[in-house]
Protein backbone atom coordinates (compact mmCIF):
# COMPACT_ATOMS: atom_id res chain seq x y z
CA UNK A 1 -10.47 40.75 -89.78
CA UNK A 2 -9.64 40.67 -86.10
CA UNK A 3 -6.76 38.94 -84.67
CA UNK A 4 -8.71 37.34 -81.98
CA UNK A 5 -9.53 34.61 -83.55
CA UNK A 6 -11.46 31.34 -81.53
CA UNK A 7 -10.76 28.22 -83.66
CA UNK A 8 -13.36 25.60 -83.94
CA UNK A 9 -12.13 21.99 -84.40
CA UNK A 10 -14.88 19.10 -85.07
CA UNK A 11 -12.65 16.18 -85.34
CA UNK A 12 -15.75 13.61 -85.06
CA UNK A 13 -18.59 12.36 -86.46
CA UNK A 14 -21.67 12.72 -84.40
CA UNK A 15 -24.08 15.02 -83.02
CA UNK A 16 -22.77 18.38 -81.79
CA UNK A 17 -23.54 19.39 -78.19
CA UNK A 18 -24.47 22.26 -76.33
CA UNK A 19 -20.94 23.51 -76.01
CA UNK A 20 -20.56 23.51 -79.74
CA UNK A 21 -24.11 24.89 -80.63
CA UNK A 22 -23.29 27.97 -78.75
CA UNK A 23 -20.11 28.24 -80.90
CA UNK A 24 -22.02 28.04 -84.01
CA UNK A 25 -24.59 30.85 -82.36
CA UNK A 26 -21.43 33.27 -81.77
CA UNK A 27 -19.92 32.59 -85.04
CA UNK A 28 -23.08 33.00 -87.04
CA UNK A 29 -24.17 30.21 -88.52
CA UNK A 30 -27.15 29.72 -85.97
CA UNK A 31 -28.56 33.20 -86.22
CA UNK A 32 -31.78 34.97 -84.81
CA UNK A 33 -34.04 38.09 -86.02
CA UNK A 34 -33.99 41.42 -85.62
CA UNK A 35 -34.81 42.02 -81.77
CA UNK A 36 -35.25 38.49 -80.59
CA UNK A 37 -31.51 37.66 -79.59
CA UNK A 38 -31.52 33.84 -78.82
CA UNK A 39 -31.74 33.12 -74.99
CA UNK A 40 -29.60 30.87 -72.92
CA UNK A 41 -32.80 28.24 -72.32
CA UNK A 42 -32.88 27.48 -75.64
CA UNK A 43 -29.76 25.53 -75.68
CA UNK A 44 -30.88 21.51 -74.62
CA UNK A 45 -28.20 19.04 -74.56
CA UNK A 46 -27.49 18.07 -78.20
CA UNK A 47 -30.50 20.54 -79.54
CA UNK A 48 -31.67 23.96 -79.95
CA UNK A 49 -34.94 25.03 -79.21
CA UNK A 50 -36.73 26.64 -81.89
CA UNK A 51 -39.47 29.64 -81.83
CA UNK A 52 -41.98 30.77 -83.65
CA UNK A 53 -41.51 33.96 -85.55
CA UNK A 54 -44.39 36.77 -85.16
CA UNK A 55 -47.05 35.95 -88.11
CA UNK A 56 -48.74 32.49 -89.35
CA UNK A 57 -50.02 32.36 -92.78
CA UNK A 58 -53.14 29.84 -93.46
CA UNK A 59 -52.50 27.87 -96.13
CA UNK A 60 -54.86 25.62 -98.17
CA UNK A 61 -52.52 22.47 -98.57
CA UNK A 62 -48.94 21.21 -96.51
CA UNK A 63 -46.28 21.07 -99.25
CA UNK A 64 -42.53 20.97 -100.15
CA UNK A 65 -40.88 23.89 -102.20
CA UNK A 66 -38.67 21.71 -104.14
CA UNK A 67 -37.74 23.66 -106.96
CA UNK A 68 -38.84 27.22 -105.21
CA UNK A 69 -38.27 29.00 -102.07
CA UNK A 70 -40.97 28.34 -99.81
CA UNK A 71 -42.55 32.43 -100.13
CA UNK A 72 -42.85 30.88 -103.87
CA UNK A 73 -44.97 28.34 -102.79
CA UNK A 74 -46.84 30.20 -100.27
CA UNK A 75 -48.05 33.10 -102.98
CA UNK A 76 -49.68 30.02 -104.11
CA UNK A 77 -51.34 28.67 -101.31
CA UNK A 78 -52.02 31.51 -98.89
CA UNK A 79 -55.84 32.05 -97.77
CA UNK A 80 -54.24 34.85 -95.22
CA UNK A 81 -51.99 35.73 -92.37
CA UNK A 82 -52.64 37.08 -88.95
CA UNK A 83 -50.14 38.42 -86.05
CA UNK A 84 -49.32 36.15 -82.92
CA UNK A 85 -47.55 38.77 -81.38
CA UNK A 86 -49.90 38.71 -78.54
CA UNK A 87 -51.44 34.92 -78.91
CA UNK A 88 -53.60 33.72 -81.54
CA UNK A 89 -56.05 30.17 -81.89
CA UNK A 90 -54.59 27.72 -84.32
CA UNK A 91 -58.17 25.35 -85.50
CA UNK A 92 -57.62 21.69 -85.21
CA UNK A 93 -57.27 20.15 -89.31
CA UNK A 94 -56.25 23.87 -90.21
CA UNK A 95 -52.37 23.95 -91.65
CA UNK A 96 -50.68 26.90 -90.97
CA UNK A 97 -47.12 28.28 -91.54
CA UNK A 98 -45.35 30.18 -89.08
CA UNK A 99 -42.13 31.69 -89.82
CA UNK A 100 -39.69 30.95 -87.12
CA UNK A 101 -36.87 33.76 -85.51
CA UNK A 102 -34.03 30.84 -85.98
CA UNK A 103 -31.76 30.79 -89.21
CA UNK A 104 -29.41 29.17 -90.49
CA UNK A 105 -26.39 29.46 -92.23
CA UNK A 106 -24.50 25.97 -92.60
CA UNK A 107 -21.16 25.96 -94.83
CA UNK A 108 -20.40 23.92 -97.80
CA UNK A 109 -17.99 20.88 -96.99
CA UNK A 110 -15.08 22.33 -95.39
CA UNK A 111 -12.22 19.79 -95.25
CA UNK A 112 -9.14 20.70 -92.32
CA UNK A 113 -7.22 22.12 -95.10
CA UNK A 114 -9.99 24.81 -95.43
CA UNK A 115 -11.04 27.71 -93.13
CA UNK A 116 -14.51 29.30 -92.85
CA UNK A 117 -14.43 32.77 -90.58
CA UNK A 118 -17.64 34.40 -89.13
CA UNK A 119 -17.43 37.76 -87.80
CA UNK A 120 -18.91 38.30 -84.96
CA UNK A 121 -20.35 41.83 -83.19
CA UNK A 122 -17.92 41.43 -80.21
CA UNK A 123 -14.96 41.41 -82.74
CA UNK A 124 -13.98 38.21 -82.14
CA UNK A 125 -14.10 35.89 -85.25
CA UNK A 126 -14.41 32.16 -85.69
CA UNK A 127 -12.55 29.91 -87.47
CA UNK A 128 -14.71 26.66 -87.73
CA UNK A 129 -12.28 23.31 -88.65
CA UNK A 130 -14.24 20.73 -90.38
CA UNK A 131 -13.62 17.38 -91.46
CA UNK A 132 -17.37 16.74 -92.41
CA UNK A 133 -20.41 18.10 -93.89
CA UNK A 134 -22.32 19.93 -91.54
CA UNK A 135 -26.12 19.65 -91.80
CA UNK A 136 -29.49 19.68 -89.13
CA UNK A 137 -32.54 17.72 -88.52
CA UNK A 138 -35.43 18.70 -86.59
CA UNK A 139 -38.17 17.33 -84.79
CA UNK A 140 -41.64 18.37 -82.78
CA UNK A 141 -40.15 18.73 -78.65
CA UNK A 142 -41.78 15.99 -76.61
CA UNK A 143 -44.65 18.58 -75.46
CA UNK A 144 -45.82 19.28 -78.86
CA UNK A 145 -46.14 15.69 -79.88
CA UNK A 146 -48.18 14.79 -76.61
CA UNK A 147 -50.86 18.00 -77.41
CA UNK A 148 -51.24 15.99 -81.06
CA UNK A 149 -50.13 18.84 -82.87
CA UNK A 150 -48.36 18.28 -86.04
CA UNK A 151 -45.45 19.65 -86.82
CA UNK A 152 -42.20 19.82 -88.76
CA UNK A 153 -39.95 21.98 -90.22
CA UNK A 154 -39.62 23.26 -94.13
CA UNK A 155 -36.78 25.53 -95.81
CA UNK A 156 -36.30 26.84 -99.31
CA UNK A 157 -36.21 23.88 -102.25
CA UNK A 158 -36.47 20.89 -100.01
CA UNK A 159 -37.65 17.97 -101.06
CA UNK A 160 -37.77 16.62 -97.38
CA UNK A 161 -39.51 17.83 -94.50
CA UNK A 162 -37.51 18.14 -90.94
CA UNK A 163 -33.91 18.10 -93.46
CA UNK A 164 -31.71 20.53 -93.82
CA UNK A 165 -28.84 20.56 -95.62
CA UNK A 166 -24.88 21.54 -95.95
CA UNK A 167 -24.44 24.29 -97.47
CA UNK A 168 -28.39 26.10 -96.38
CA UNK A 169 -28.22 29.47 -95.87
CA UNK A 170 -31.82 30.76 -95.12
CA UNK A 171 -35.01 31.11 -92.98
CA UNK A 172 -36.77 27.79 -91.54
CA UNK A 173 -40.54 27.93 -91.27
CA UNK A 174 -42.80 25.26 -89.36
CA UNK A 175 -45.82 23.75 -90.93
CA UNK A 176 -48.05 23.44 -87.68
CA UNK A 177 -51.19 21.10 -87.99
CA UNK A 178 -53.35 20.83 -84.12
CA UNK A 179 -55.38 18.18 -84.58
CA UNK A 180 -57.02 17.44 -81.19
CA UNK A 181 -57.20 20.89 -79.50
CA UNK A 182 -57.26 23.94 -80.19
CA UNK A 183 -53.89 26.12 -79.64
CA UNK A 184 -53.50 29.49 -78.84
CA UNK A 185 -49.19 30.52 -79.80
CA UNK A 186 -47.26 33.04 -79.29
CA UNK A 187 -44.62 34.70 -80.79
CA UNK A 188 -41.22 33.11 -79.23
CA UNK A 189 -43.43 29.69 -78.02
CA UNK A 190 -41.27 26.61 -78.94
CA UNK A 191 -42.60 23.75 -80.98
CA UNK A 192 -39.34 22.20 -82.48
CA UNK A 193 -36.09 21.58 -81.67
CA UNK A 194 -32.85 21.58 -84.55
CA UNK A 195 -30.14 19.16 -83.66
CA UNK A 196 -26.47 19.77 -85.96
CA UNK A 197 -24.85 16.83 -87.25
CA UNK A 198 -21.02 16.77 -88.20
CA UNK A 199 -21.10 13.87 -90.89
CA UNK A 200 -23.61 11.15 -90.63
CA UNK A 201 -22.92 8.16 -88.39
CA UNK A 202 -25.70 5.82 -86.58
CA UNK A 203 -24.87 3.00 -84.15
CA UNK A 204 -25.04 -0.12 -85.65
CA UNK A 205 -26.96 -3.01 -84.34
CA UNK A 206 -23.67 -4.95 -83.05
CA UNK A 207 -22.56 -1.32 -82.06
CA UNK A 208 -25.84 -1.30 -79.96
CA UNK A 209 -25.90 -4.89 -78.30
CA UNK A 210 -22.02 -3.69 -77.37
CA UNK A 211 -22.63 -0.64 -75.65
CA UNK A 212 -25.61 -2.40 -74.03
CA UNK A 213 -23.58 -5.19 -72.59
CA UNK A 214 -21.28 -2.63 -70.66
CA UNK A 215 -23.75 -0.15 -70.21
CA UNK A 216 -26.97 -0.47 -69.88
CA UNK A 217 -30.03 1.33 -72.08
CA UNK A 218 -32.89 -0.86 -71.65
CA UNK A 219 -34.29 -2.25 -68.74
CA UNK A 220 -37.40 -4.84 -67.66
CA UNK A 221 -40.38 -3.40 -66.04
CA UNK A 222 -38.88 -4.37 -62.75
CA UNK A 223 -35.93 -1.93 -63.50
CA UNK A 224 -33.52 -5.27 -64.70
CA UNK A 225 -31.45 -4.58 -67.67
CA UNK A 226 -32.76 -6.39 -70.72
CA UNK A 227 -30.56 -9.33 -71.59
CA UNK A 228 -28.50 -8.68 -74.52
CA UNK A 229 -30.45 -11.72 -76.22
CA UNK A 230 -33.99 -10.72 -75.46
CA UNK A 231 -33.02 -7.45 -77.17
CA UNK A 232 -35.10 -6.81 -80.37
CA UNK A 233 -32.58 -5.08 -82.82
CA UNK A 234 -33.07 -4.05 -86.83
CA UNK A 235 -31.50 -0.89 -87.58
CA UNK A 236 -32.10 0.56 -84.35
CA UNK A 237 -33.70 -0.88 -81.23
CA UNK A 238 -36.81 -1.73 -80.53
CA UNK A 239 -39.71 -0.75 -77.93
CA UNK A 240 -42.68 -2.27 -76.85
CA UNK A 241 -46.54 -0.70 -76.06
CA UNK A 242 -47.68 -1.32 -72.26
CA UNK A 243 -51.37 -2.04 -71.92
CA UNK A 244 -50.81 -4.66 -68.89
CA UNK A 245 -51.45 -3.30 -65.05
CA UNK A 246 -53.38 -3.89 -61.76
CA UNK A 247 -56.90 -4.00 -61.96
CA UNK A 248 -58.33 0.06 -61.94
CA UNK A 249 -54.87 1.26 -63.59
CA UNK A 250 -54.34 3.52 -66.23
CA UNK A 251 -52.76 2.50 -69.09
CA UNK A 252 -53.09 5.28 -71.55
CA UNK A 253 -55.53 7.99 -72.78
CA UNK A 254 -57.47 9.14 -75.85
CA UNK A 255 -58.00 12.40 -76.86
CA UNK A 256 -61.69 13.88 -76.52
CA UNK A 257 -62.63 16.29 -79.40
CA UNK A 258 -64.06 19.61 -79.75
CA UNK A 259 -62.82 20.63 -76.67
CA UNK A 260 -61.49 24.41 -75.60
CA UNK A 261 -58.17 25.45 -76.43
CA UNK A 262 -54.82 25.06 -74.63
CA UNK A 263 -52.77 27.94 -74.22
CA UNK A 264 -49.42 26.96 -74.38
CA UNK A 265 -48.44 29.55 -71.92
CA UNK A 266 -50.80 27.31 -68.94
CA UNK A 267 -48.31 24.61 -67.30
CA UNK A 268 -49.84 22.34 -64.95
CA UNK A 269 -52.95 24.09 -65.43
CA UNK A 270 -55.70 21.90 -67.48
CA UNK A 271 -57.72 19.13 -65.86
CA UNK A 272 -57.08 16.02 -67.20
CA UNK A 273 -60.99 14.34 -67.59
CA UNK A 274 -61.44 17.49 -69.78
CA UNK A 275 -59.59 16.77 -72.54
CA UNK A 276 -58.35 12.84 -71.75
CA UNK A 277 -60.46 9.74 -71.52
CA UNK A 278 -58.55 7.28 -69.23
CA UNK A 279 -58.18 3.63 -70.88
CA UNK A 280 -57.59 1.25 -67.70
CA UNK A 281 -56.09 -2.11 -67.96
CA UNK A 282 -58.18 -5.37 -69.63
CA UNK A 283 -57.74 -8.61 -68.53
CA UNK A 284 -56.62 -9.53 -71.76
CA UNK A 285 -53.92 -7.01 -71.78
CA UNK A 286 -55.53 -5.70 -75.85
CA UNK A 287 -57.00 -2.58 -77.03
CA UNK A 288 -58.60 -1.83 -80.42
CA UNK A 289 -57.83 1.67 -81.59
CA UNK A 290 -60.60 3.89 -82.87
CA UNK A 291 -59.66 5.43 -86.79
CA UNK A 292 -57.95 8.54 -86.36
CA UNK A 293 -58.29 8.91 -82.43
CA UNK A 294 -55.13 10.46 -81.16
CA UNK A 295 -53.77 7.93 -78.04
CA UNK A 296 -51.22 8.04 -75.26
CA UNK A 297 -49.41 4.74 -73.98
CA UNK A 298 -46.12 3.97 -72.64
CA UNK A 299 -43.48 1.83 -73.12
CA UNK A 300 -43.10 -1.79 -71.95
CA UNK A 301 -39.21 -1.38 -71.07
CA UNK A 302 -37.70 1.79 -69.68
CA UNK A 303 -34.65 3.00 -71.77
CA UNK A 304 -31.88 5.57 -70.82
CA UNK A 305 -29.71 7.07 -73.05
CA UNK A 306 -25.91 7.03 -72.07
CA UNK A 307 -24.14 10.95 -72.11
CA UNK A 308 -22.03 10.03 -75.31
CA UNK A 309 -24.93 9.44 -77.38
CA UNK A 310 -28.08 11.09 -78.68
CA UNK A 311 -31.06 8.88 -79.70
CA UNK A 312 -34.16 10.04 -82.13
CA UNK A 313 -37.49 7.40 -81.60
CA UNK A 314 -38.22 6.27 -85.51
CA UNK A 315 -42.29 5.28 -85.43
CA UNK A 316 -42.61 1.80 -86.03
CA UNK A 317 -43.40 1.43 -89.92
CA UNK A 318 -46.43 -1.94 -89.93
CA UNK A 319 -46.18 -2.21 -93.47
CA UNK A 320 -49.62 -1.25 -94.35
CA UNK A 321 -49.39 2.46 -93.30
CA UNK A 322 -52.39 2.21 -91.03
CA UNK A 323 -50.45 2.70 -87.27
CA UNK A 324 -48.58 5.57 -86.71
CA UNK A 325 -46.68 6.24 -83.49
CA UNK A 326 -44.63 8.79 -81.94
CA UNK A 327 -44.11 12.41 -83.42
CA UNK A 328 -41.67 13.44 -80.75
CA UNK A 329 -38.40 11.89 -81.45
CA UNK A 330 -35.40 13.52 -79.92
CA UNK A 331 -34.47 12.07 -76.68
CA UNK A 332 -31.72 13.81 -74.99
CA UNK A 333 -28.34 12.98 -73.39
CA UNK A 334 -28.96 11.69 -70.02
CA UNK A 335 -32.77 10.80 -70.28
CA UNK A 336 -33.75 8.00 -68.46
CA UNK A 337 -30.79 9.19 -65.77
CA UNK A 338 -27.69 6.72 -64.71
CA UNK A 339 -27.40 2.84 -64.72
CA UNK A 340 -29.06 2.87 -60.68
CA UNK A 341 -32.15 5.47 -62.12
CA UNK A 342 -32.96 1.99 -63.86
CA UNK A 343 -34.23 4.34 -67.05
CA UNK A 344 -37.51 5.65 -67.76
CA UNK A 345 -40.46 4.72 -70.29
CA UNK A 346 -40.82 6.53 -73.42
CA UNK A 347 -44.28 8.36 -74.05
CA UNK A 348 -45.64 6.79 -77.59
CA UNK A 349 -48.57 9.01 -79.26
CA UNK A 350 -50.15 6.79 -81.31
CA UNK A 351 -52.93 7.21 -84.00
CA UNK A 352 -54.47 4.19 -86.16
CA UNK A 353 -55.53 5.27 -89.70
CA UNK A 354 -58.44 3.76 -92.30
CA UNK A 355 -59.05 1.02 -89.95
CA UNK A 356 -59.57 0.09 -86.29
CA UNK A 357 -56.34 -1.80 -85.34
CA UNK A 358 -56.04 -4.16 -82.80
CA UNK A 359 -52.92 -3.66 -80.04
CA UNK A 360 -51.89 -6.29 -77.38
CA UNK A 361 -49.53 -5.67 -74.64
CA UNK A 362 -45.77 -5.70 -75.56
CA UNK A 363 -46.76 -5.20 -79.04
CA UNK A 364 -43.38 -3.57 -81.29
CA UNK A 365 -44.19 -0.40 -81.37
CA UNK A 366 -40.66 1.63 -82.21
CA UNK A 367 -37.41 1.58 -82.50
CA UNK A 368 -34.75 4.29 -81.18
CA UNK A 369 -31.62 4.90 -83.21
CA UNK A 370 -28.58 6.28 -81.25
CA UNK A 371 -26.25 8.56 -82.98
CA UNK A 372 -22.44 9.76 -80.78
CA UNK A 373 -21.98 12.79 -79.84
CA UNK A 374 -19.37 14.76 -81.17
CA UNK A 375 -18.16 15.47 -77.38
CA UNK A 376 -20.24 14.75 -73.85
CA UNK A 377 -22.06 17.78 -73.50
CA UNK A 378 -21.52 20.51 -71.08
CA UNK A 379 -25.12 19.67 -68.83
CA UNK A 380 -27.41 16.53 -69.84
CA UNK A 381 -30.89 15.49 -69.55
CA UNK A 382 -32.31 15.67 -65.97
CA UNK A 383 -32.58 17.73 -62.74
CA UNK A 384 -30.01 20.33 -63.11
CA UNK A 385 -32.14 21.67 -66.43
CA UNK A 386 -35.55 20.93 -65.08
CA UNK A 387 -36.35 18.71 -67.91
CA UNK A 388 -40.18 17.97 -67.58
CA UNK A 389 -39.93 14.13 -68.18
CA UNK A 390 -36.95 12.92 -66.43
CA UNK A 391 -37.80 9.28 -64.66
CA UNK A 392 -41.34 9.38 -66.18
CA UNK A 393 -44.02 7.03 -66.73
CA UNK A 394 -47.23 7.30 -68.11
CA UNK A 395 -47.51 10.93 -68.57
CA UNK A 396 -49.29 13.64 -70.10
CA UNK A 397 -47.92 17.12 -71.32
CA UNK A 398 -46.92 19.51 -68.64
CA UNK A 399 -49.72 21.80 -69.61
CA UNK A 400 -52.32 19.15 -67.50
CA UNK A 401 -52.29 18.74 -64.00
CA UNK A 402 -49.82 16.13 -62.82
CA UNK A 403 -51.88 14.07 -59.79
């Protein structure tokens, strides 16, 4: 073993950033494939990026492996694969499995007392220090979840989709689902994002009215922040849908069907009346929602979240199962910008299942859960990463034409 060893404390509980994720790159326990070394633009905030491996596999049915690896289950379900090397279409309702080039390699509980060492090519090794379990979560990037394609990650013997936990040591694979449009991927495109959690710890509500009293994370229309007792908190704070504007404006969009495909490699390329139908503000500020059309809306309130914390949008469970909102839940250190930026709104994809459903203007829609980050990363959300949807408002994916 080499005597230049780099130690790795994680002291606290919380979300680890970018400075930390590129630790756990070097030392091993984030690895890549053969010939696709992980690039520097893959590391967001509190996240890594994840991309798709080099074959997807049609499958008749999603599933979770439970009690097998998920090849196991696949020798069951497997109609047949096909390369992406060079692009291939993914069919709208079709499931597919795509390998991805990301693994990982998480250690059993290490307390302080105990070491774990990763050797590493450059002969450095690692030494990581751990007072908690390590384990990941991941979740569709805000792009994927705004081309309604489904998404979410599976590993060997899960019983829970997007979970992964201490002690995995193995390849991830993404069940991908389009259901509006037509796809065409690529080897090394990037659906999903993995975020690394040192122990488990979520703000409570008191913890969130407190940080929101000194600083702010959600703010009126008019760019106010939202009065600690106007805020709507229970286990994790809530958002509102925004159907209410001048007379003419847009207030959202629904998805047309059998339209071409969208190459993810086209950024601000698409017109939007080709695939979007504009919904434009009622005078009584309500919308009934087709079955099964895919929407876009925005938020009521504009939200930021603070550097210190990381914040994952939860969909907003009705109780009946028949509205389901957002896919896209990671939102970033720094979104929304500083206290003056007066936030942003959050983008809500929303489908309504069985039944039309009706939807008035600030109708609950989510919540947001905030989770600390281990340390303030190295670079947040915003300008100096050219993160798409900084300041936003009603806005499509950055594969349409922004007017």
């Amino acid at each position: 073993m080499s005597s230049d060893i780099k130690k790795v404390h994680l002291r606290t509980k919380g979300i680890l950033p970018v400075q930390k994720l590129r630790m756990l790159a070097d030392a091993g326990i984030i690895s890549h494939a053969e010939g696709y070394p992980l690039q520097d633009d893959q590391f967001q905030p509190n996240s890594i990026d994840l991309r798709l491996g080099e074959k997807a596999i049609r499958v008749r049915s999603s599933f979770l492996p439970e009690d097998e690896s998920v090849d196991q289950k696949l020798d069951k379900l497997r109609q047949y694969d096909f390369s992406i090397t060079e692009g291939a279409i993914l069919e709208p309702n079709c499931v597919y499995i795509i390998p991805l080039l990301e693994e990982l390699h998480l250690p059993s509980h290490i307390s302080p007392q105990k070491t774990l060492f990763n050797g590493t090519s450059d002969g450095v090794d690692y030494q990581i220090i751990s007072g908690e379990h390590l384990s990941a979560k991941a979740n569709p990037k805000s792009t994927t979840g705004r081309l309604d394609v489904f998404t979410r990650v599976i590993t060997d013997y899960s019983h829970r989709f997007e979970e992964i936990q201490s002690g995995y040591k193995g390849r991830l694979y993404l069940e991908v689902v389009p259901k509006s449009f037509p796809i065409k991927v690529q080897t090394g495109h990037r659906l999903n994002q993995l975020r690394i959690r040192h122990g488990y710890t979520v703000l409570s509500d008191q913890d969130i009215l407190r940080t929101h009293s000194s600083d702010p994370m959600l703010f009126t229309e008019g760019g106010e922040p939202v009065e600690v007792d106007d805020l709507k908190v229970n286990n994790g704070l809530f958002l509102s849908v925004n159907l209410h504007g001048e007379e003419g404006q847009i207030v959202g969009y629904k998805a047309k069907k059998h339209r071409d495909y969208i190459d993810l490699d086209n950024i601000n390329y698409y017109e939007v009346p080709d695939f979007w139908e504009p919904i434009y503000s009622q005078h009584d500020d309500h919308l009934i929602l087709e079955p099964e059309a895919f929407y876009i809306f925005a938020s009521k309130e504009r939200c930021r979240i603070p550097e210190y914390l990381a914040a994952e949008m939860i969909a907003y469970d009705t109780g009946s199962g028949e509205l389901r909102t957002h896919y896209a839940g990671f939102f970033d250190s720094g979104f929304g910008g500083r206290v003056e930026d007066k936030g942003a709104r959050a983008v809500l994809e929303v489908r309504s299942h069985d039944v039309p459903f009706l939807i008035e203007d600030g109708q609950t829609f989510c919540s947001m859960k905030f989770e600390p980050n281990t340390e303030v990363p190295k670079f947040i959300y915003g300008d100096d990463i050219k993160s798409n949807y900084q300041g936003q408002e009603l806005r499509l994916g950055k594969h349409f034409k922004q007017s």
